[in-house]
PDB file of N, CA and C in Angstrom:
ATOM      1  N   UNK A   1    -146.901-140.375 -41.227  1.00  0.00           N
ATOM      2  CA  UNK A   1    -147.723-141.322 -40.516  1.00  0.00           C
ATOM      3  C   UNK A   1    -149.142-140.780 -40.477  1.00  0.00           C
ATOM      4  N   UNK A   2    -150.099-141.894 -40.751  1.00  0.00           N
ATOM      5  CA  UNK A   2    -151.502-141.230 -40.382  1.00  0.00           C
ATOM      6  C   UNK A   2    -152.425-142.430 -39.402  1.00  0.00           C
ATOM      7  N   UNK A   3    -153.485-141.718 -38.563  1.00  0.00           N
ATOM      8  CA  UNK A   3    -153.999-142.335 -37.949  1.00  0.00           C
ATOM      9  C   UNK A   3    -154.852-142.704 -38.614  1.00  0.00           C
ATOM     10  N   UNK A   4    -155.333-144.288 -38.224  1.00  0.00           N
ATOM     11  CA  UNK A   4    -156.284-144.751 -39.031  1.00  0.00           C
ATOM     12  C   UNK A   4    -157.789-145.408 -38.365  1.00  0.00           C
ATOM     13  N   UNK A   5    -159.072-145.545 -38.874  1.00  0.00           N
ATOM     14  CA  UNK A   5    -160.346-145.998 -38.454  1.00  0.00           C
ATOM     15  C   UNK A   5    -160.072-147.693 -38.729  1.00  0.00           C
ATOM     16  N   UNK A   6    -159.539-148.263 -39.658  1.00  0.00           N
ATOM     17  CA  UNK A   6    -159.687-149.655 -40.394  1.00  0.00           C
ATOM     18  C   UNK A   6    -158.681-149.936 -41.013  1.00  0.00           C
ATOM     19  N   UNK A   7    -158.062-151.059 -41.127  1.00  0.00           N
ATOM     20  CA  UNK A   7    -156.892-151.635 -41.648  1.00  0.00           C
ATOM     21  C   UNK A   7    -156.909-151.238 -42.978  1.00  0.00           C
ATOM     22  N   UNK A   8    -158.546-151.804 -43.558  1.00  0.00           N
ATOM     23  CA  UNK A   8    -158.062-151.246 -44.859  1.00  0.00           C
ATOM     24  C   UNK A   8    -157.604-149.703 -45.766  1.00  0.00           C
ATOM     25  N   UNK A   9    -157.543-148.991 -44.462  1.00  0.00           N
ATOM     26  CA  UNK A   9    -157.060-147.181 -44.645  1.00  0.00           C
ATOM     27  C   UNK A   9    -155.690-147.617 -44.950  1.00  0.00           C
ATOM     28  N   UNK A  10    -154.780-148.715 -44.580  1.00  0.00           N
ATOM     29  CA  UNK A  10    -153.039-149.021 -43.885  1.00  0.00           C
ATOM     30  C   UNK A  10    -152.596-149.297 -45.578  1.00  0.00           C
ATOM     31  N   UNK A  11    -153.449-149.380 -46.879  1.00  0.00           N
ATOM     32  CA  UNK A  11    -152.474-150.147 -47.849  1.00  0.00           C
ATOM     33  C   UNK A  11    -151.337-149.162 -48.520  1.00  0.00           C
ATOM     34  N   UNK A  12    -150.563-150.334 -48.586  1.00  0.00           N
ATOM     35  CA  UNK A  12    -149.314-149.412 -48.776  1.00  0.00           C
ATOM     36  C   UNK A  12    -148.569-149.269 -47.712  1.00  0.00           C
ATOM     37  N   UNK A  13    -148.948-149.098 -46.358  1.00  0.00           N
ATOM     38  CA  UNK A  13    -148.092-149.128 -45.515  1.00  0.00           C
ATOM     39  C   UNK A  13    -146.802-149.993 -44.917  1.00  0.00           C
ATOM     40  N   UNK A  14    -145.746-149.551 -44.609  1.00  0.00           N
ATOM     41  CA  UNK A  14    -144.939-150.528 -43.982  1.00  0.00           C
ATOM     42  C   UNK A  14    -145.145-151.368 -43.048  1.00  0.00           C
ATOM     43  N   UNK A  15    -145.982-150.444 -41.768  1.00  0.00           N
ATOM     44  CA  UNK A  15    -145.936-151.218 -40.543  1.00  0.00           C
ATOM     45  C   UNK A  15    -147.445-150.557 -40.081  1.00  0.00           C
ATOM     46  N   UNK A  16    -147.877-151.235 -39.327  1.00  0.00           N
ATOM     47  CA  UNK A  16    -149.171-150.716 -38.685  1.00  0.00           C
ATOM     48  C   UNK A  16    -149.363-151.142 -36.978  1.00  0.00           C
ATOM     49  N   UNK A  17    -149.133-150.279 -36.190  1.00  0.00           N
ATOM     50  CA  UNK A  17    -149.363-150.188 -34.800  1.00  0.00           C
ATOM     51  C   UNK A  17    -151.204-150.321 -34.815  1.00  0.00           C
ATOM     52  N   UNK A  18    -151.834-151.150 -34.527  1.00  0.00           N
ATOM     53  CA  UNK A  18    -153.734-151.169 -34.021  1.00  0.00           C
ATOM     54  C   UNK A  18    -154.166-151.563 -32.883  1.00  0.00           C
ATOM     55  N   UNK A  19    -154.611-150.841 -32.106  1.00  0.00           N
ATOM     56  CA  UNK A  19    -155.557-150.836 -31.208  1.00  0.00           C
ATOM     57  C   UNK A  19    -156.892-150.802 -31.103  1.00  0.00           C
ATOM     58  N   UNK A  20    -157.360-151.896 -30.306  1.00  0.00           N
ATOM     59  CA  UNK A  20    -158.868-151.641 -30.145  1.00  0.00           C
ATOM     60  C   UNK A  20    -159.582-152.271 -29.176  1.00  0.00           C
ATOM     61  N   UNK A  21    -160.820-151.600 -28.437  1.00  0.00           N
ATOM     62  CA  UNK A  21    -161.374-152.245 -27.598  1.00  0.00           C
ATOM     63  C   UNK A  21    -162.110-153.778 -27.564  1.00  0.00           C
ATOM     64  N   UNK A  22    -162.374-153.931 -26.470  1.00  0.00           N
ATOM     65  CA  UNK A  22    -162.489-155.870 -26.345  1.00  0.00           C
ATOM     66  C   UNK A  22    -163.492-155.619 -27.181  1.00  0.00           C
ATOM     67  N   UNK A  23    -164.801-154.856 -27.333  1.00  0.00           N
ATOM     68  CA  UNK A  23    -166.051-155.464 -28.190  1.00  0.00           C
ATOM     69  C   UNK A  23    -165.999-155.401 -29.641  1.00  0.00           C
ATOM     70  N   UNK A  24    -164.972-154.766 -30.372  1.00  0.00           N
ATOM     71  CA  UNK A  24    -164.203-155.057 -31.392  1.00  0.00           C
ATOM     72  C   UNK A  24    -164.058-156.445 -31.958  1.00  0.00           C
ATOM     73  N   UNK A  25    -164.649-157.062 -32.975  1.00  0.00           N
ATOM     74  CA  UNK A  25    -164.164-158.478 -33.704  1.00  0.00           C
ATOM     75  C   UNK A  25    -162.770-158.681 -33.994  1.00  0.00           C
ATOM     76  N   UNK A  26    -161.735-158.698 -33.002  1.00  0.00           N
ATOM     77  CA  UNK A  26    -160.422-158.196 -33.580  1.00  0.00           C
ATOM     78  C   UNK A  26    -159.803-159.107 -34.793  1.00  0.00           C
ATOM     79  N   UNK A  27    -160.190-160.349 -35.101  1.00  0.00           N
ATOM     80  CA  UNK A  27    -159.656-161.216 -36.247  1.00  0.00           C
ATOM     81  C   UNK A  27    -160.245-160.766 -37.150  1.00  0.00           C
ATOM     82  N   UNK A  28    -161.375-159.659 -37.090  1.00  0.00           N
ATOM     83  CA  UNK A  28    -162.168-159.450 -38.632  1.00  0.00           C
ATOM     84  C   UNK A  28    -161.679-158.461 -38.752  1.00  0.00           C
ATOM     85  N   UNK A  29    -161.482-157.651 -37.938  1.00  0.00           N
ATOM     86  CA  UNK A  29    -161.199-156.166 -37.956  1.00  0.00           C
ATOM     87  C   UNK A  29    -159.073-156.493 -38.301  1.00  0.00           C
ATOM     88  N   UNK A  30    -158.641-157.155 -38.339  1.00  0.00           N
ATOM     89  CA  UNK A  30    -157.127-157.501 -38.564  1.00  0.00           C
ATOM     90  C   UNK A  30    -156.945-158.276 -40.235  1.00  0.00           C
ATOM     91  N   UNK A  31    -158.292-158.699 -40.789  1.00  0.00           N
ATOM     92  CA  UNK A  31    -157.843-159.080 -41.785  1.00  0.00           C
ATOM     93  C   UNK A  31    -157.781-158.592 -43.091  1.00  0.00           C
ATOM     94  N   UNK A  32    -157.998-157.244 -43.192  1.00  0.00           N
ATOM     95  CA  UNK A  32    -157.815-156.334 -43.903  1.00  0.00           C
ATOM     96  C   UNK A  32    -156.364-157.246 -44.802  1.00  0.00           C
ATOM     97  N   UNK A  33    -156.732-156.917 -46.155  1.00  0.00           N
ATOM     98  CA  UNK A  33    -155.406-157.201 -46.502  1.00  0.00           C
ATOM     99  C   UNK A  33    -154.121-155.564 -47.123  1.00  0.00           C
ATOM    100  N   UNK A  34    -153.037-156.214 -47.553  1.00  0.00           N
ATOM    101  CA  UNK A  34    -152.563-154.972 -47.592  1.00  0.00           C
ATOM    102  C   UNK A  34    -152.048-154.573 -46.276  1.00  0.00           C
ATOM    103  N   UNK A  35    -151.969-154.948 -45.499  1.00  0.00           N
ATOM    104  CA  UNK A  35    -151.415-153.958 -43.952  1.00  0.00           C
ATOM    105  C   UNK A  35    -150.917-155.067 -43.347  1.00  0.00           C
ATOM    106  N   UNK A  36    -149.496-154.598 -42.771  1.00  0.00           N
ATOM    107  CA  UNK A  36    -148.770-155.505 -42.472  1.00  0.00           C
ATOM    108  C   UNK A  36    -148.806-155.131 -41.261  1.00  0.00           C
ATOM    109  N   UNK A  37    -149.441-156.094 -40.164  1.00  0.00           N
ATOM    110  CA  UNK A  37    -149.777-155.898 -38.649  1.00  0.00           C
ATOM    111  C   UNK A  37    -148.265-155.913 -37.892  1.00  0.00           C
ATOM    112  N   UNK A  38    -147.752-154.681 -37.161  1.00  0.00           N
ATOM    113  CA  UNK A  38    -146.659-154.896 -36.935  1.00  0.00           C
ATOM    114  C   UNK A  38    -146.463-155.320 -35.078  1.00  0.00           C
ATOM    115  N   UNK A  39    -147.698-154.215 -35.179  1.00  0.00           N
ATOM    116  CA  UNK A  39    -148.041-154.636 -33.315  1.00  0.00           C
ATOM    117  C   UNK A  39    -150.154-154.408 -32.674  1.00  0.00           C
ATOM    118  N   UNK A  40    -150.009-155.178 -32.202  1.00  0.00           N
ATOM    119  CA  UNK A  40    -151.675-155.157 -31.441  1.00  0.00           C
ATOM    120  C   UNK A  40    -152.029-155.104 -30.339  1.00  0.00           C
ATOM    121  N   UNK A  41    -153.278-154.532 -29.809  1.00  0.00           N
ATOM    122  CA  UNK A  41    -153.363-154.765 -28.631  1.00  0.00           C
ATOM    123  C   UNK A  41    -155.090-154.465 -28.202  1.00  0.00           C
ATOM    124  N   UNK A  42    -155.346-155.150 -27.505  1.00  0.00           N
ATOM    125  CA  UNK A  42    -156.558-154.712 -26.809  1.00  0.00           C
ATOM    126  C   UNK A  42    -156.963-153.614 -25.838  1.00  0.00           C
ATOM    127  N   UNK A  43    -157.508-152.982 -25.371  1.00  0.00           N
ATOM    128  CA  UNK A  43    -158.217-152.287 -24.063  1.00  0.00           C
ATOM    129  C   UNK A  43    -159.819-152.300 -23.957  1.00  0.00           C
ATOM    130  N   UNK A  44    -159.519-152.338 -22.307  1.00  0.00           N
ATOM    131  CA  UNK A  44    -160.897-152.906 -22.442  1.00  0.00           C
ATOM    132  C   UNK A  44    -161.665-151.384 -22.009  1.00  0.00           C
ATOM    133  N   UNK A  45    -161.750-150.699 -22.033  1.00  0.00           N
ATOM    134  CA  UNK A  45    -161.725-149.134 -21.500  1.00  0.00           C
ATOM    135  C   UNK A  45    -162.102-148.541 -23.125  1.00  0.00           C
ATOM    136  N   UNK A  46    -160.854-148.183 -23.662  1.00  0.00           N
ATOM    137  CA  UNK A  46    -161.109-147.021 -24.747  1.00  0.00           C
ATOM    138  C   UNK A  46    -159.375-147.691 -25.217  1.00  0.00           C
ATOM    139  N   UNK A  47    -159.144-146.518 -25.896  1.00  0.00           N
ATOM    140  CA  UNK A  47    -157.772-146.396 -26.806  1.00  0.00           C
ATOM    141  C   UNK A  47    -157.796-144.252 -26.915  1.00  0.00           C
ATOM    142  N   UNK A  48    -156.603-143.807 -26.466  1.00  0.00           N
ATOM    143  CA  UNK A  48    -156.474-142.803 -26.383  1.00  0.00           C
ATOM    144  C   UNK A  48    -155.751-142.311 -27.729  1.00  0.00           C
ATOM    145  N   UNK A  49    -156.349-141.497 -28.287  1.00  0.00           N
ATOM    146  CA  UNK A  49    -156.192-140.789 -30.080  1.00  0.00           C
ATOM    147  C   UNK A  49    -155.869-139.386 -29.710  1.00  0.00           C
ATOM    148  N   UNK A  50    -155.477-138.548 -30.791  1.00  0.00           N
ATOM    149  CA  UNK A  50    -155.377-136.911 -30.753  1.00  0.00           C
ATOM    150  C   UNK A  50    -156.469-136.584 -30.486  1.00  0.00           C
ATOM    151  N   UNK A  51    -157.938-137.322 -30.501  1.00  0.00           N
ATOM    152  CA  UNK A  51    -159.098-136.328 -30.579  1.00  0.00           C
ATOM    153  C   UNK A  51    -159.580-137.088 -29.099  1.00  0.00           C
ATOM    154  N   UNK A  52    -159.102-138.049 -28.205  1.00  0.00           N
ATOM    155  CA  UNK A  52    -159.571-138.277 -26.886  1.00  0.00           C
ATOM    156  C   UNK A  52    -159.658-139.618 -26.849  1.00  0.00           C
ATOM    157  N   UNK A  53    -160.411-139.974 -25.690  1.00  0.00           N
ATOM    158  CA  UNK A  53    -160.728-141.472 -25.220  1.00  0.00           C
ATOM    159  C   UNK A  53    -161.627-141.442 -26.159  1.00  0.00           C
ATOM    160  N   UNK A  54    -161.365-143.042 -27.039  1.00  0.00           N
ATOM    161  CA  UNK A  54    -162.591-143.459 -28.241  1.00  0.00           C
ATOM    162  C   UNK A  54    -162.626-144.789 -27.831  1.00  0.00           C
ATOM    163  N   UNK A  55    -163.607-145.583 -27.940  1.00  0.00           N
ATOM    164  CA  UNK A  55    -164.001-146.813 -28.210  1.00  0.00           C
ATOM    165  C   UNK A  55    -163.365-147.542 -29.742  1.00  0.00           C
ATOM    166  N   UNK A  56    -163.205-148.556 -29.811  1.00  0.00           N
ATOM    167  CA  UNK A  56    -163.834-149.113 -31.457  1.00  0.00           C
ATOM    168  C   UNK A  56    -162.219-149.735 -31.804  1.00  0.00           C
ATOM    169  N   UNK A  57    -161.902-149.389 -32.947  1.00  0.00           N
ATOM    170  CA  UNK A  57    -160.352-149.764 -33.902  1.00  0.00           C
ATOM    171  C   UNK A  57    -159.669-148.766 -34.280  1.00  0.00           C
ATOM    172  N   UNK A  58    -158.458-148.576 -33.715  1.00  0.00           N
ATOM    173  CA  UNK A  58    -157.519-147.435 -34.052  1.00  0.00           C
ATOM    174  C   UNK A  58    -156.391-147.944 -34.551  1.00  0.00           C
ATOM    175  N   UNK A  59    -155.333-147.159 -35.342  1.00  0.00           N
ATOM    176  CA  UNK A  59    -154.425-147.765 -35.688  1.00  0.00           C
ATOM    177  C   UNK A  59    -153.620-146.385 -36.246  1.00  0.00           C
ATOM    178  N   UNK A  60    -152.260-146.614 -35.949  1.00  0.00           N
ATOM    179  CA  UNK A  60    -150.976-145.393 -36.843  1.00  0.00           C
ATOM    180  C   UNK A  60    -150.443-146.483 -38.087  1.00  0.00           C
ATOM    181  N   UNK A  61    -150.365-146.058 -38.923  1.00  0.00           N
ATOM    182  CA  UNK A  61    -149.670-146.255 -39.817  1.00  0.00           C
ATOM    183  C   UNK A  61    -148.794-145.540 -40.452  1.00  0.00           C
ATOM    184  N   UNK A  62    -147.413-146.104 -40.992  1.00  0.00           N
ATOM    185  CA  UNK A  62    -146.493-145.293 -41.612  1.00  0.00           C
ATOM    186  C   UNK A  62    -146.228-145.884 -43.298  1.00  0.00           C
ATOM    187  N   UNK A  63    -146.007-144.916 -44.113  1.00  0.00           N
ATOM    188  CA  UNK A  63    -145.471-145.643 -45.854  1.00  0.00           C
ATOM    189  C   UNK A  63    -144.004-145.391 -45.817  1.00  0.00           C
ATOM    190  N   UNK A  64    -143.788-145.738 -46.991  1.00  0.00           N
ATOM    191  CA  UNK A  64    -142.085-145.039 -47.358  1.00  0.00           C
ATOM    192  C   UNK A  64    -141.906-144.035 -47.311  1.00  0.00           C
ATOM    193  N   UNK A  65    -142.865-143.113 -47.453  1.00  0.00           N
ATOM    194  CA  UNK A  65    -142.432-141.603 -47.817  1.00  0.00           C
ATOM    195  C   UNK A  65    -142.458-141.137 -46.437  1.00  0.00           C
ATOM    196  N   UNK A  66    -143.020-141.538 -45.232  1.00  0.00           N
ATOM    197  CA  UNK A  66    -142.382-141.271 -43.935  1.00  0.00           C
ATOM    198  C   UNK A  66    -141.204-141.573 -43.349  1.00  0.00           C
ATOM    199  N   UNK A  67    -140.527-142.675 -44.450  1.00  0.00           N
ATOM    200  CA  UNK A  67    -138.875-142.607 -43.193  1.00  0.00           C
ATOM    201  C   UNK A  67    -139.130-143.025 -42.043  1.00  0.00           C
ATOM    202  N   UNK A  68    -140.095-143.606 -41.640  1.00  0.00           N
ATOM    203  CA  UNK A  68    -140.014-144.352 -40.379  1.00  0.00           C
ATOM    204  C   UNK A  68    -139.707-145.646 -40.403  1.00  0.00           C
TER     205      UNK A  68
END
């Protein structure tokens, strides 16, 4: 699995968990193609990552070769 900045990081992926704050375009920022949106969500605050509270579009993604 890797964490991602932009959908279009997700191709190839199976599933893609994305988060992102309200000032985020979230229909532009979702239409990446290639990434199959598996779950979404907003905050209006931040989105909490390995590296801390961030603003903006986050997302995990997993491929085949993770077995998830």
């Amino acid at each position: 699995m890797k964490s991602i900045s932009a959908l279009s990081e997700a191709r190839g992926a199976r599933w893609v968990l994305a988060y992102a704050t309200v000032d985020v375009p979230l229909q532009e920022a979702l239409a990446a193609p290639g990434a199959p949106l598996t779950f979404g969500a907003t905050s209006f605050q931040g989105v909490f990552t390995p590296k801390g509270f961030r603003r903006g579009f986050h997302g995990l993604a997993a491929t085949e070769e993770d077995g998830v």
